[in-house]
Protein backbone atom coordinates (compact mmCIF):
# COMPACT_ATOMS: atom_id res chain seq x y z
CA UNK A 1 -16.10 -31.79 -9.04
CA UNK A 2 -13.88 -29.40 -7.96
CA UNK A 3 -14.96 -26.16 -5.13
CA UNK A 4 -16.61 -23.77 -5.77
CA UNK A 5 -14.97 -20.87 -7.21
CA UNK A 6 -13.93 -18.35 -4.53
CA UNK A 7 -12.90 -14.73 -6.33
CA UNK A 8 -10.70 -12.26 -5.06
CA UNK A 9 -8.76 -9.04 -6.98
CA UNK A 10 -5.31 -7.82 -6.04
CA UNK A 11 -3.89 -4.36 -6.81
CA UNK A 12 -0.57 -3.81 -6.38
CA UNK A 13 1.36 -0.38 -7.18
CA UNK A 14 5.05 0.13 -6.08
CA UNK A 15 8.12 1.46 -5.63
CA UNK A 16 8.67 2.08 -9.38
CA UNK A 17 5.67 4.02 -9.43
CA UNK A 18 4.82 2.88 -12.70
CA UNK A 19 1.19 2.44 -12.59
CA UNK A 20 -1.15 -0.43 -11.01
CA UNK A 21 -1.27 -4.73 -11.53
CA UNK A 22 -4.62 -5.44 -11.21
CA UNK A 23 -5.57 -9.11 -10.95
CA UNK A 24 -8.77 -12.15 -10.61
CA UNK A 25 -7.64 -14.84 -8.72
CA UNK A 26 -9.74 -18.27 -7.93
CA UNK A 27 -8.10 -18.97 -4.62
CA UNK A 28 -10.26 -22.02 -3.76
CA UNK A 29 -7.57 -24.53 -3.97
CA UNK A 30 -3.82 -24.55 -2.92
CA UNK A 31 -2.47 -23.15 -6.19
CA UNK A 32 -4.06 -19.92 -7.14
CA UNK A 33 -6.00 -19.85 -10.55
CA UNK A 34 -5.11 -16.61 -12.50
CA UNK A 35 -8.44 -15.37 -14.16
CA UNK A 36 -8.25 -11.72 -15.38
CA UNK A 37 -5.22 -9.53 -15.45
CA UNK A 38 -4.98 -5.74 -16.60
CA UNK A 39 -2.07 -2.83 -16.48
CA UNK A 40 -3.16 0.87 -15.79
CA UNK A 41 -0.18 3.03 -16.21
CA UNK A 42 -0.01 6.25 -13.95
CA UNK A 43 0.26 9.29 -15.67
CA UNK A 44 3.13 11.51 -15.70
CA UNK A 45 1.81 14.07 -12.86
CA UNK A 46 0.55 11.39 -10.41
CA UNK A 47 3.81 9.89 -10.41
CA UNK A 48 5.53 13.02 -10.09
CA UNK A 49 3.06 13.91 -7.26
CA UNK A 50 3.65 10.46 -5.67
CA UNK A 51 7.47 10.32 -6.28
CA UNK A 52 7.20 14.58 -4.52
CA UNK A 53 5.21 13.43 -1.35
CA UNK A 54 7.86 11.02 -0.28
CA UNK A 55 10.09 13.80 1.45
CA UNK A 56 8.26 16.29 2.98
CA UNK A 57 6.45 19.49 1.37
CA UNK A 58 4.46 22.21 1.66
CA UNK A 59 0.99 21.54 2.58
CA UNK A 60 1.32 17.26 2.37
CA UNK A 61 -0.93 16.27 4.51
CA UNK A 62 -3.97 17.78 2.40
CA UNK A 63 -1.49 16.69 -1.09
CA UNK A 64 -1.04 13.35 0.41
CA UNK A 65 -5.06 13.00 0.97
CA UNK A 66 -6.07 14.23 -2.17
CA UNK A 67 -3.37 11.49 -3.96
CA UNK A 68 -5.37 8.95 -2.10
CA UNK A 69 -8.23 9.98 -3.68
CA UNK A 70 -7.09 9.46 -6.74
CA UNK A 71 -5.31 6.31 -6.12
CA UNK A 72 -8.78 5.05 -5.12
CA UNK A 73 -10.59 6.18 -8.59
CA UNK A 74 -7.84 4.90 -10.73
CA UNK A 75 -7.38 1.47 -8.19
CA UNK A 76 -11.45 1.56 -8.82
CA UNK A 77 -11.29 1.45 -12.78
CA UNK A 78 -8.29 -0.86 -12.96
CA UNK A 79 -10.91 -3.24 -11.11
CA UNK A 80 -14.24 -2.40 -13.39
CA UNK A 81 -12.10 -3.17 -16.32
CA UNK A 82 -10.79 -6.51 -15.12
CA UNK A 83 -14.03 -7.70 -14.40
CA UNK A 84 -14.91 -7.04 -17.43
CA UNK A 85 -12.29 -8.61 -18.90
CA UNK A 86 -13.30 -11.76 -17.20
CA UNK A 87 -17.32 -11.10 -17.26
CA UNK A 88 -17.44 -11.27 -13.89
CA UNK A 89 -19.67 -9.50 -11.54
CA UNK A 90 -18.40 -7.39 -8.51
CA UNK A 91 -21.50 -8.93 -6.37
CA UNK A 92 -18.82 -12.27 -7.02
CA UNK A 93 -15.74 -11.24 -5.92
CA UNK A 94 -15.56 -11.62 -2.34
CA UNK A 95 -12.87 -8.94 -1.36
CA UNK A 96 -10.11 -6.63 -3.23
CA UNK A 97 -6.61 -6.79 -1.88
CA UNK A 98 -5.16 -4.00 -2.26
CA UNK A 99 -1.21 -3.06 -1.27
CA UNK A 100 -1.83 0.88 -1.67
CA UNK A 101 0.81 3.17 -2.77
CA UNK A 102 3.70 3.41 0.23
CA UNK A 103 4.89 7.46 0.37
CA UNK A 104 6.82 6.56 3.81
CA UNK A 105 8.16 3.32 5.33
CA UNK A 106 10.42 3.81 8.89
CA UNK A 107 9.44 0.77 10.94
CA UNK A 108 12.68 1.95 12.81
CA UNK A 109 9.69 4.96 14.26
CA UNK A 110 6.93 2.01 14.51
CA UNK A 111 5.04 3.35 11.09
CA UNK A 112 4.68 3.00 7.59
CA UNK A 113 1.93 4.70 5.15
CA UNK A 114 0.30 2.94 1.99
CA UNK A 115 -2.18 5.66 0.55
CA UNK A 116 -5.19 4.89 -2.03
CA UNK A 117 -8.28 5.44 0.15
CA UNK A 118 -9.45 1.63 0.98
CA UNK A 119 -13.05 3.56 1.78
CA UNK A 120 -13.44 5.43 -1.23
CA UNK A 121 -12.40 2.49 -2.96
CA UNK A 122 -15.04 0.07 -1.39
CA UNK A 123 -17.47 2.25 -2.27
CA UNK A 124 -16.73 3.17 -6.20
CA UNK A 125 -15.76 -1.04 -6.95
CA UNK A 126 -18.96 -2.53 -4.75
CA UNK A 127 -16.87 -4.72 -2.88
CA UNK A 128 -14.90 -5.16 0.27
CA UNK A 129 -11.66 -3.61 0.70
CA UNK A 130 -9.01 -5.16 2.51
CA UNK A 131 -5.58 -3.31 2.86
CA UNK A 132 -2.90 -1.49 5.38
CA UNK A 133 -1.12 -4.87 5.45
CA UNK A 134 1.59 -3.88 6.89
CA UNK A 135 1.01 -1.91 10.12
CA UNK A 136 -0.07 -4.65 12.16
CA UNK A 137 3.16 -6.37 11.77
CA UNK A 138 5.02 -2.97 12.55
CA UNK A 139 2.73 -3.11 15.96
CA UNK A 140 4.49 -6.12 16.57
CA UNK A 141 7.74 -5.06 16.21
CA UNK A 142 8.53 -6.01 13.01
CA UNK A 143 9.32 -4.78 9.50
CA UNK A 144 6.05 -4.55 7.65
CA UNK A 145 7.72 -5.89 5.19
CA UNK A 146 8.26 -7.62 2.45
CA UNK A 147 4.95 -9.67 3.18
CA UNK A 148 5.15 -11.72 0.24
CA UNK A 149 7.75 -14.27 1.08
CA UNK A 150 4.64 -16.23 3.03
CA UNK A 151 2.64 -16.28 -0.59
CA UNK A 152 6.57 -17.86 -1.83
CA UNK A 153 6.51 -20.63 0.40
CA UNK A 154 2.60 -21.44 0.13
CA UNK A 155 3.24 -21.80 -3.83
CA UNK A 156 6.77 -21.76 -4.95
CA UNK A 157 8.16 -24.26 -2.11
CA UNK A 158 10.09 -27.43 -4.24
CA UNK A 159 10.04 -30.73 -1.59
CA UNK A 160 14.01 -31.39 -2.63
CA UNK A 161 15.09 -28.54 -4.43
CA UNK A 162 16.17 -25.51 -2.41
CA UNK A 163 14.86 -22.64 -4.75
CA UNK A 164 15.22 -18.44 -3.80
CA UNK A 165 12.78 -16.26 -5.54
CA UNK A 166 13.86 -12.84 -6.40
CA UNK A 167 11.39 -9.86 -6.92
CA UNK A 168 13.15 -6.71 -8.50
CA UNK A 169 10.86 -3.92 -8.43
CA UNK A 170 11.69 -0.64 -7.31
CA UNK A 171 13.57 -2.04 -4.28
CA UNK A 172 14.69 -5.83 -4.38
CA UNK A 173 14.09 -8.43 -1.87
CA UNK A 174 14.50 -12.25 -2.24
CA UNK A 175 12.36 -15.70 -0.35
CA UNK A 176 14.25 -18.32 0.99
CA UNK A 177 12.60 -21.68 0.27
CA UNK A 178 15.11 -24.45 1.53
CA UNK A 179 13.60 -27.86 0.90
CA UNK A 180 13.62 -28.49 4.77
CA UNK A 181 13.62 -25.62 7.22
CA UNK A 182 11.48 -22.37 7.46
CA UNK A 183 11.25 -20.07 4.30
CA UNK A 184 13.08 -16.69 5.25
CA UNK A 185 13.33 -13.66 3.04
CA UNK A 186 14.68 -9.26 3.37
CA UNK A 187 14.88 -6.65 0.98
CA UNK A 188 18.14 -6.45 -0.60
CA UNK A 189 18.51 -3.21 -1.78
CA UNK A 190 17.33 -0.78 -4.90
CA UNK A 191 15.83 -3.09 -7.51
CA UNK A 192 15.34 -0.73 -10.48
CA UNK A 193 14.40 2.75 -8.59
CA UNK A 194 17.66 3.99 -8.95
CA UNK A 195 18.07 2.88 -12.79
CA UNK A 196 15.26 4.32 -13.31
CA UNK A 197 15.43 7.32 -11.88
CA UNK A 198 18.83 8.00 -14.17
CA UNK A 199 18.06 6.90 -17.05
CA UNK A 200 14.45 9.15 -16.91
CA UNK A 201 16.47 12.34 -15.81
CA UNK A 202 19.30 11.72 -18.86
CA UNK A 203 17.15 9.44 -21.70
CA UNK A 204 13.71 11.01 -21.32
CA UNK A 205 12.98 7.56 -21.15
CA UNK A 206 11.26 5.82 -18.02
CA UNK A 207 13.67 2.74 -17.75
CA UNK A 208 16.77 1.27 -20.00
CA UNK A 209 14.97 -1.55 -22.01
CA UNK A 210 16.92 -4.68 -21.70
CA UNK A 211 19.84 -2.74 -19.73
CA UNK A 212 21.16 -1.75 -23.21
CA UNK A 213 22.47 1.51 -21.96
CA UNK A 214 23.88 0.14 -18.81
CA UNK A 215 26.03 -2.27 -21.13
CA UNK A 216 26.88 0.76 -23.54
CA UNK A 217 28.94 1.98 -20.18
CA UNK A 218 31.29 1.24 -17.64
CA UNK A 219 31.29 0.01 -13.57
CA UNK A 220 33.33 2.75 -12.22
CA UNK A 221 34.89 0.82 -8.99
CA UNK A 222 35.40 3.60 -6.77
CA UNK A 223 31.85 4.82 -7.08
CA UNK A 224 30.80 1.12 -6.93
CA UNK A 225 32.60 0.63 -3.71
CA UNK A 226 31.45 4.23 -2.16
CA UNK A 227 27.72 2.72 -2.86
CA UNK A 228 28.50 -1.08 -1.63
CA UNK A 229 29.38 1.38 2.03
CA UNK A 230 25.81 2.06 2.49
CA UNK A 231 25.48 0.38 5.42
CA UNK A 232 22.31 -0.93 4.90
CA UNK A 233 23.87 -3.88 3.05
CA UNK A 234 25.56 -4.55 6.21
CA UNK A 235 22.70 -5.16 8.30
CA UNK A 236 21.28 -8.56 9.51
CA UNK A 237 18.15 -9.25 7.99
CA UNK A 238 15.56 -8.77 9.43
CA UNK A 239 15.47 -6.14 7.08
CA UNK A 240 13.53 -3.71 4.82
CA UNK A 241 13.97 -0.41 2.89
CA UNK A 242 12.17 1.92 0.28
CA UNK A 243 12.88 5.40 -1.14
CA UNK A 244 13.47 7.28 2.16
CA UNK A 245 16.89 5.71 1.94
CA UNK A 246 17.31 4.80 -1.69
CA UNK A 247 16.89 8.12 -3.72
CA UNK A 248 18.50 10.04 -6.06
CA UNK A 249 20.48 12.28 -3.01
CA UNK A 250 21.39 8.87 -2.06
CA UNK A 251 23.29 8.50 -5.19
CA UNK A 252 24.21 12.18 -5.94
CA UNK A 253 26.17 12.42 -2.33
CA UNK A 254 28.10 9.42 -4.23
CA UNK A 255 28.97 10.75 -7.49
CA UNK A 256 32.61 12.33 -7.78
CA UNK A 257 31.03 14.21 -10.87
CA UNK A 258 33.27 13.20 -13.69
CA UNK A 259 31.61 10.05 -13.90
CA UNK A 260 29.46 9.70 -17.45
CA UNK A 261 25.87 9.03 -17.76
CA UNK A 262 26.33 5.66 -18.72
CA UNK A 263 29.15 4.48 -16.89
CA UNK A 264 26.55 5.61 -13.43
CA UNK A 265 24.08 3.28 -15.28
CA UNK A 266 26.35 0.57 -15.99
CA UNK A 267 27.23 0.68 -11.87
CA UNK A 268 24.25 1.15 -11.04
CA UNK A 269 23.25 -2.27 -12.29
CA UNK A 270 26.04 -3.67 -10.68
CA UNK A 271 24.71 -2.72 -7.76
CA UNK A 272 21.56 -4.24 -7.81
CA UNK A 273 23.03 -7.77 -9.15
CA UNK A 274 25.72 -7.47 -6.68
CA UNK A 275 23.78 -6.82 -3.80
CA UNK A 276 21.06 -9.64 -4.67
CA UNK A 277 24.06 -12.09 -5.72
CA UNK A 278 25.66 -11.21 -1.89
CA UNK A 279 22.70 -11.60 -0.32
CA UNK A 280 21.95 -14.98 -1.72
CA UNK A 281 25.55 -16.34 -1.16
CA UNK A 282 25.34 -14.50 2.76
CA UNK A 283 21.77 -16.42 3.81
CA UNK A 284 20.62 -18.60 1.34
CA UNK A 285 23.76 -21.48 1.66
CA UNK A 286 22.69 -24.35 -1.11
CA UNK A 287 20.52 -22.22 -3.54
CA UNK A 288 20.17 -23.67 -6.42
CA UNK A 289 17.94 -22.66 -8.74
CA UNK A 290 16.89 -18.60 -8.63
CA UNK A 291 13.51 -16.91 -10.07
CA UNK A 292 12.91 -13.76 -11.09
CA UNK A 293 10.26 -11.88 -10.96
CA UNK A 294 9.09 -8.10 -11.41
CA UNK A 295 9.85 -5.55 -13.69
CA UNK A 296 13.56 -6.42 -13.44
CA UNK A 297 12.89 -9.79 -14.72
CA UNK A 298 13.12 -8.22 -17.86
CA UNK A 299 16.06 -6.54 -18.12
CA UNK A 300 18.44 -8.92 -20.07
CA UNK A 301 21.75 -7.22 -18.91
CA UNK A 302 20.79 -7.65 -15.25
CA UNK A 303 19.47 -11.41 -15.73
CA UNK A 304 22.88 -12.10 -17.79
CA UNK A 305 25.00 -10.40 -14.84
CA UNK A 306 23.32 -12.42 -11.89
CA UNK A 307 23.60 -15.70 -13.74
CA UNK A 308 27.62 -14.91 -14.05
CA UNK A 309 27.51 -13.70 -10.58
CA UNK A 310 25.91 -16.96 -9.55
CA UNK A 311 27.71 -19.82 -11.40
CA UNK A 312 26.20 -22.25 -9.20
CA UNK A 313 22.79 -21.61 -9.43
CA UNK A 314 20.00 -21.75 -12.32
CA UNK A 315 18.81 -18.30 -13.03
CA UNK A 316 15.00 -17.95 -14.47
CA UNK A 317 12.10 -16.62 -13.99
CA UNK A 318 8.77 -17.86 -11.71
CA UNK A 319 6.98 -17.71 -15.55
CA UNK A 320 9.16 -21.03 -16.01
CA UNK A 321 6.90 -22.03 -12.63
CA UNK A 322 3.83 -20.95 -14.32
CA UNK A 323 3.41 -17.97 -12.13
CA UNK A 324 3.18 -14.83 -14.08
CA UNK A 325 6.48 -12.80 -12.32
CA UNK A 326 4.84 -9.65 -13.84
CA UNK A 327 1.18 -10.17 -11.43
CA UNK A 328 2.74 -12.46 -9.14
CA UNK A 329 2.61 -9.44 -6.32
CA UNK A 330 -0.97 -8.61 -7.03
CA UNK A 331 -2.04 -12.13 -6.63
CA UNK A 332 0.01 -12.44 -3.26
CA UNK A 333 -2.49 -9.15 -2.11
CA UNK A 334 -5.34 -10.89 -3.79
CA UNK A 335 -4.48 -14.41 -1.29
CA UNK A 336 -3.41 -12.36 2.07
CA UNK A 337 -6.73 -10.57 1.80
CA UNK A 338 -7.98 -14.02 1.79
CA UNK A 339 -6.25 -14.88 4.85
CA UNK A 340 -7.19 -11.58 6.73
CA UNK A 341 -11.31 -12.37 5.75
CA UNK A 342 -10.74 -16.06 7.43
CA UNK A 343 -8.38 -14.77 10.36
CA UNK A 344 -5.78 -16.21 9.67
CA UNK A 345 -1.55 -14.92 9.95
CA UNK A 346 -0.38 -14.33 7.08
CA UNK A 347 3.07 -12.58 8.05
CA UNK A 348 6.25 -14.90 8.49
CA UNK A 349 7.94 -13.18 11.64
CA UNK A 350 11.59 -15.01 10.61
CA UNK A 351 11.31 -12.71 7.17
CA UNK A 352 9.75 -9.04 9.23
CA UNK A 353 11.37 -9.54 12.42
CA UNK A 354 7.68 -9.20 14.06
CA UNK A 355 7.23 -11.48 17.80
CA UNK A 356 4.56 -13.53 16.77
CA UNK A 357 2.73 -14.60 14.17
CA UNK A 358 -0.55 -11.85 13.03
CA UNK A 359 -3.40 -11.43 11.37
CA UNK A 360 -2.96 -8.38 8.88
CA UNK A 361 -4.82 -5.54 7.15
CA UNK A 362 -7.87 -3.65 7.75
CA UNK A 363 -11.24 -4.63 6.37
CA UNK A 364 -13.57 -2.26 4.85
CA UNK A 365 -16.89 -4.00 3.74
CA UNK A 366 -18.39 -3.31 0.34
């Protein structure tokens, strides 16, 4: 007989601001058992009010609170329905991860703030609340982020073949996992933020399904090149970013203004692939074989792009693992809120920069 089943939930909402990944995981062996799995989209307002309270505002403080609140109600009914999804008790699970919506990351200023009200949420879902991942890395002078490279390595890790993993969400950021050395992983640079962010304010639409307007366009080179200047893509990694650097001034301050809609588009996913593609060929010598994951996974134009842009390499997705790439982040959450109940570090210092290995997150019991 096997152990006995040890339950944990993972939310996970961010950068795209799209709504919340809610997931059961049976973490009581060494490969994580996917249970129950559920989407709840945000609506339009929140994610306006989210997407508002990342530069500053009039009264934000008392906006930003009140946001929380409501990230904890809807983080609390994405959990009641995947329980019930899985007829499973909340007395059983033994904690929620949870990532909480980031409104500001500068680690450069030693802080970083994930909102959803943790409390609130421990005490509308009946069980313990572990989140604030990031800060205690920050304390220790590193990034805060990305924190899932560790959950990579523990799961992903091939004994021979040197594999890179590759989450596009809002921002991208890629794991290292060489068959021999440490695993080692950064944020690239925007995922599908900026995509998305044009094609809602000229489609209506919230993202370009399968990049099809992107390849209805063309990559302007200048404008290309004035974007590939950020120097961001310069840096060393350690690194990490978010939307207080990536944002639509960001890419107005760029545009000449004669550019069309779709030609921006169509460079825009350049960008992503070729700042993912650089950073691969830059750090991750010997790659071969890359997996996808996030919402970006399923954009057919970017996943045809990368693969030209890396001849040498196999380009999939961690699905082809068995690892759903759509709820692989919210079981990561689910798994380091595992490691912060049994003490143990759960950051990898050579992927945030931090000086020593640390415990994360803040615990806040049922």
């Amino acid at each position: 007989m096997g152990q006995p089943a040890e339950l944990y939930a993972g939310l996970m909402s961010g950068t795209s601001l799209d709504g919340i990944d809610a997931v059961l995981a049976d973490l009581s062996d060494s490969q994580p058992r996917l249970l129950s799995r559920y989407y709840l989209p945000f609506d339009d307002a929140l994610k306006g009010e989210l997407l508002a309270l990342h530069q500053p505002g009039h009264n934000e403080l008392h906006r930003t609170l009140l946001a929380g609140n409501r990230l904890a109600a809807l983080y609390a009914a994405a959990i009641e329905r995947l329980l019930d999804l899985a007829g499973t008790a909340p007395t059983q699970v033994r904690a929620i991860g949870c990532h909480g919506q980031t409104i500001r990351h500068r680690p450069e200023h030693g802080y970083t703030l994930q909102i959803g009200n943790a409390a609130l949420l421990a005490e509308l879902a009946g069980i313990a609340v572990v989140s604030d991942f990031r800060s205690r890395d920050i304390a220790a002078g590193g990034q805060g982020a990305p924190l899932v490279p560790a959950f990579h390595d523990r799961i992903l890790r091939h004994a021979d073949i040197h594999r890179v993993v590759v989450n596009i969400g809002g921002i991208s950021n890629l794991t290292n996992l060489p068959p021999k050395g440490a695993a080692s992983g950064f944020d690239c640079g925007p995922g599908n933020l900026l995509m998305d962010a044009w094609c809602m304010q000229h489609t209506g639409k919230a993202y370009d399904e399968n990049g099809e307007w992107a390849a209805s366009g063309k990559v302007r080179p200048l404008l290309l090149e004035h974007m590939l200047a950020e120097p961001f893509f310069a840096l060393a990694p350690p690194k990490s970013s978010g939307r207080d650097l990536f944002n639509m001034s960001w890419l107005q301050d760029r545009l000449e203004g004669s550019e069309t809609a779709a030609d921006v588009q169509a460079t825009l996913l350049e960008l992503t692939c070729r700042t993912i593609a650089q950073a691969i060929e830059l750090h991750c010598r010997g790659a071969r074989e890359i997996y996808l994951c996030g919402g970006g996974a399923h954009n057919q134009a970017l996943r045809t792009r990368l693969t030209a842009l890396l001849p040498d390499c196999t380009v999939g997705t961690t699905d082809d693992l068995g690892v759903s790439g759509d709820y692989l982040e919210a079981i990561a959450f689910a798994w380091l809120a595992q490691q912060t109940l049994e003490n143990k570090p759960a950051n990898l210092p050579a992927v945030t920069g931090a000086r020593h290995p640390c415990v994360l997150g803040a615990i806040y019991p049922a």
